[in-house]
Protein backbone atom coordinates (compact mmCIF):
# COMPACT_ATOMS: atom_id res chain seq x y z
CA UNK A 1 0.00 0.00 0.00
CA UNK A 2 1.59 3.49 -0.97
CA UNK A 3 0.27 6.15 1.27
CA UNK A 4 0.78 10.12 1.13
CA UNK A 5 1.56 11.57 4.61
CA UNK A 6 2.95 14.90 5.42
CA UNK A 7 5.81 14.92 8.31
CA UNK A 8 7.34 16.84 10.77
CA UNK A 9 9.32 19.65 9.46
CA UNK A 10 13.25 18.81 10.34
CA UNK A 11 14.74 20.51 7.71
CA UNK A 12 18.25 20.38 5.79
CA UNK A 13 20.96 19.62 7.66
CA UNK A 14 23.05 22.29 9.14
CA UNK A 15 24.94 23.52 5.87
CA UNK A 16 22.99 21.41 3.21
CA UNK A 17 22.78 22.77 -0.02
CA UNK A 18 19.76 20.59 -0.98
CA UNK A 19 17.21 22.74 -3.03
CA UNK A 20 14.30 23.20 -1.28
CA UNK A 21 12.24 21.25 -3.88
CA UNK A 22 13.86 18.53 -2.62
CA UNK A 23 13.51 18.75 0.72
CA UNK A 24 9.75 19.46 0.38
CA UNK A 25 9.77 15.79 -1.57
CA UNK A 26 11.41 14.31 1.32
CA UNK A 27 8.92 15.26 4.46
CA UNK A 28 6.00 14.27 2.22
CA UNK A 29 7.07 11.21 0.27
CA UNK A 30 6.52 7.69 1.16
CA UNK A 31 9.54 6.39 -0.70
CA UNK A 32 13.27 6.88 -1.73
CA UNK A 33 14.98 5.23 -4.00
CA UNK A 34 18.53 4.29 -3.36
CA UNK A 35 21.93 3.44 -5.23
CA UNK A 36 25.27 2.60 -3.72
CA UNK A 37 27.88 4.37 -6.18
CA UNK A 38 30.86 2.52 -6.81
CA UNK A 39 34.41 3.85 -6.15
CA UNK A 40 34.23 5.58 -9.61
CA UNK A 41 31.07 7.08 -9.18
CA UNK A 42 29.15 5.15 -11.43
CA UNK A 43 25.74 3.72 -9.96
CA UNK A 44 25.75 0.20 -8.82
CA UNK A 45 23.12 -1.84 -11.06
CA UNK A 46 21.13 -2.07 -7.14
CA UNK A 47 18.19 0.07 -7.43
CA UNK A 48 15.18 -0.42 -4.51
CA UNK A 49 12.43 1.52 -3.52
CA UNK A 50 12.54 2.26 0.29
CA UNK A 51 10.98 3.32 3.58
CA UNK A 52 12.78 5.75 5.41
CA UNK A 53 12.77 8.70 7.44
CA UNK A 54 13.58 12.48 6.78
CA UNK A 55 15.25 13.04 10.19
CA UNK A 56 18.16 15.50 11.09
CA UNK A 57 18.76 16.15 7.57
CA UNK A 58 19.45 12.76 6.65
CA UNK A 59 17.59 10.03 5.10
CA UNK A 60 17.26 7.17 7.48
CA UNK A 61 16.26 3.66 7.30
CA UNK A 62 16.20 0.25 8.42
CA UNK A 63 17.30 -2.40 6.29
CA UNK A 64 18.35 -6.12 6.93
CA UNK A 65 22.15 -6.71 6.86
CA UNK A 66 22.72 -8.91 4.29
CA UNK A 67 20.81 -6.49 1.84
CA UNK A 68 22.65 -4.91 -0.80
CA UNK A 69 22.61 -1.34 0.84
CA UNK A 70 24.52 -2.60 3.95
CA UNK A 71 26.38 -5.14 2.16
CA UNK A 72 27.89 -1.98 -0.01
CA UNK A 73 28.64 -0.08 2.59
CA UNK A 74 30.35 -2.76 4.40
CA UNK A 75 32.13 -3.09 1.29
CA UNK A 76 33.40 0.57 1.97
CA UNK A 77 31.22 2.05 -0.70
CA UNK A 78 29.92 4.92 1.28
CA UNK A 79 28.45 7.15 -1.28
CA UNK A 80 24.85 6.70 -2.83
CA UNK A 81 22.40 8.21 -5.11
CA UNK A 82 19.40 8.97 -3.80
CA UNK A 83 15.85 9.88 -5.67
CA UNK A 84 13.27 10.82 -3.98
CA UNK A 85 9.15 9.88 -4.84
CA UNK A 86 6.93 7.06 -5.89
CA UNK A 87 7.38 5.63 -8.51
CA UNK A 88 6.07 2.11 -8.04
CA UNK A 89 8.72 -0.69 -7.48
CA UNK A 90 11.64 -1.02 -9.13
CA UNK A 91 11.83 -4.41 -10.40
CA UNK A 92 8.99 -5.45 -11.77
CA UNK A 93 8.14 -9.54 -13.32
CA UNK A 94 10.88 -9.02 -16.57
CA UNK A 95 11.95 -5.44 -16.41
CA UNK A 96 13.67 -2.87 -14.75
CA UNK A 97 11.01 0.44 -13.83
CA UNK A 98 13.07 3.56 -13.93
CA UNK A 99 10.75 6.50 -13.68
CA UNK A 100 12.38 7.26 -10.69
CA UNK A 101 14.86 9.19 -12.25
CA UNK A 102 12.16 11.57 -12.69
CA UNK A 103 12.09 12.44 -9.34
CA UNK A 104 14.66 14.89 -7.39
CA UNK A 105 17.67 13.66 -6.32
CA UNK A 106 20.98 14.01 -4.43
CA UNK A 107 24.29 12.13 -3.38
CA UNK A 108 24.73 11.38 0.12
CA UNK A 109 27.45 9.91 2.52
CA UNK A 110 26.16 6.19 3.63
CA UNK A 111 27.07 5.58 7.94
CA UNK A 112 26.17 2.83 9.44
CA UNK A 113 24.59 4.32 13.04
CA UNK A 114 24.28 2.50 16.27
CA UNK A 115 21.85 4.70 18.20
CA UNK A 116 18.84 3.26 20.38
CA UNK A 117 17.19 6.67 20.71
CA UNK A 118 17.34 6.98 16.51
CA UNK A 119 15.36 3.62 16.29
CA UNK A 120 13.19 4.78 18.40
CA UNK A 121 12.19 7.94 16.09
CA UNK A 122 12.45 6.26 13.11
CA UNK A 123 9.78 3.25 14.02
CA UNK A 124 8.29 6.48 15.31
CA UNK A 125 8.06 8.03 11.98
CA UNK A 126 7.41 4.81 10.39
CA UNK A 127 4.03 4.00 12.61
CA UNK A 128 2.70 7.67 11.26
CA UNK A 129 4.19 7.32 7.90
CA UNK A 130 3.49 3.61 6.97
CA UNK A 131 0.06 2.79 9.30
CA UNK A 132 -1.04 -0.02 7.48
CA UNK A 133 2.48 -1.99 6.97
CA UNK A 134 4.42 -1.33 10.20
CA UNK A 135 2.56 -3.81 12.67
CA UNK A 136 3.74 -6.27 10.13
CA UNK A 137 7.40 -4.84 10.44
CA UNK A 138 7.95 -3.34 13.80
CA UNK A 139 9.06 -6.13 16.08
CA UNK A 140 11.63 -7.53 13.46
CA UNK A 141 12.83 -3.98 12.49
CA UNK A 142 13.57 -3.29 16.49
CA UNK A 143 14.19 -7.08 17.03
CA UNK A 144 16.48 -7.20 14.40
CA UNK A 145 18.16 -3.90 15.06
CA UNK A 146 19.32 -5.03 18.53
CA UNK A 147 20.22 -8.49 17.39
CA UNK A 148 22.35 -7.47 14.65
CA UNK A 149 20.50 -8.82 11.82
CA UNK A 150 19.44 -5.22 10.51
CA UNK A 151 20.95 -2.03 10.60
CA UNK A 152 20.34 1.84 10.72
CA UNK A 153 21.53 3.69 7.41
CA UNK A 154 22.17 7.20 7.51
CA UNK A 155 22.37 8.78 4.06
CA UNK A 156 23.65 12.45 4.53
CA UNK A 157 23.61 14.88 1.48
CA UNK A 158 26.88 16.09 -0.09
């Protein structure tokens, strides 16, 4: 289910240069999508609409561990492309969507972040943002955060 939701106002980070078209996108939108960029700048072939959070001037999110957002960034590829909007998933049966593209965008640093109290607000966001999926998602999100089996992303914008 793709919902529209508006969110609270946290602004660019402290310095960001992101346009303020962009920023609107990113406290309404339900989605990003998101592209490691390899060491020569060129997008990975990893595309994925995501849930996240516009929090602190960062995009945040919670993703499993052996996905390939964390596995990149394990990898030491710690810069990403990110586009912001719905544009219905990515993959689809036998073809690649990328209407995405049409949507704002930015590069951002990728950190890993290991912060109870940022869980906390992002499930926070998520139950507002994402009402009818979360219950489904919420225990193994925090579950899996503690555990170790998922992780916290932080994308920040260059």
């Amino acid at each position: 289910m793709r919902t529209a939701w508006a969110a609270e106002a946290t602004g660019p980070a402290p310095g960001s240069a992101l346009p303020a078209e962009t920023v609107r996108a990113l406290e309404r939108s339900g989605f990003v999508y998101v592209s490691p960029l390899r060491g020569d700048g060129r997008e990975s072939t990893c595309h994925g609409e995501v849930w996240y959070a516009w929090l602190d001037g960062s995009v945040v999110l919670n993703t499993a561990t052996d996905t390939w957002k964390a596995r990149s960034l394990k990898r030491g590829l710690a810069r990403a492309r990110i586009w912001v909007g719905d544009y219905g998933p990515w993959k689809r049966m036998l073809s690649r969507n990328e209407e995405f593209r049409k949507g704002p965008s930015f590069d951002a640093r990728a950190s890993f972040v290991k912060d109870d109290a940022l869980i906390d607000r992002l499930l926070d966001v998520y139950d507002r943002k994402y009402p009818g999926e979360i219950d489904a998602w919420r225990g193994r999100m925090r579950d899996g955060y503690f555990s170790g089996s998922r992780a916290v992303i932080r994308y920040t914008p260059l």
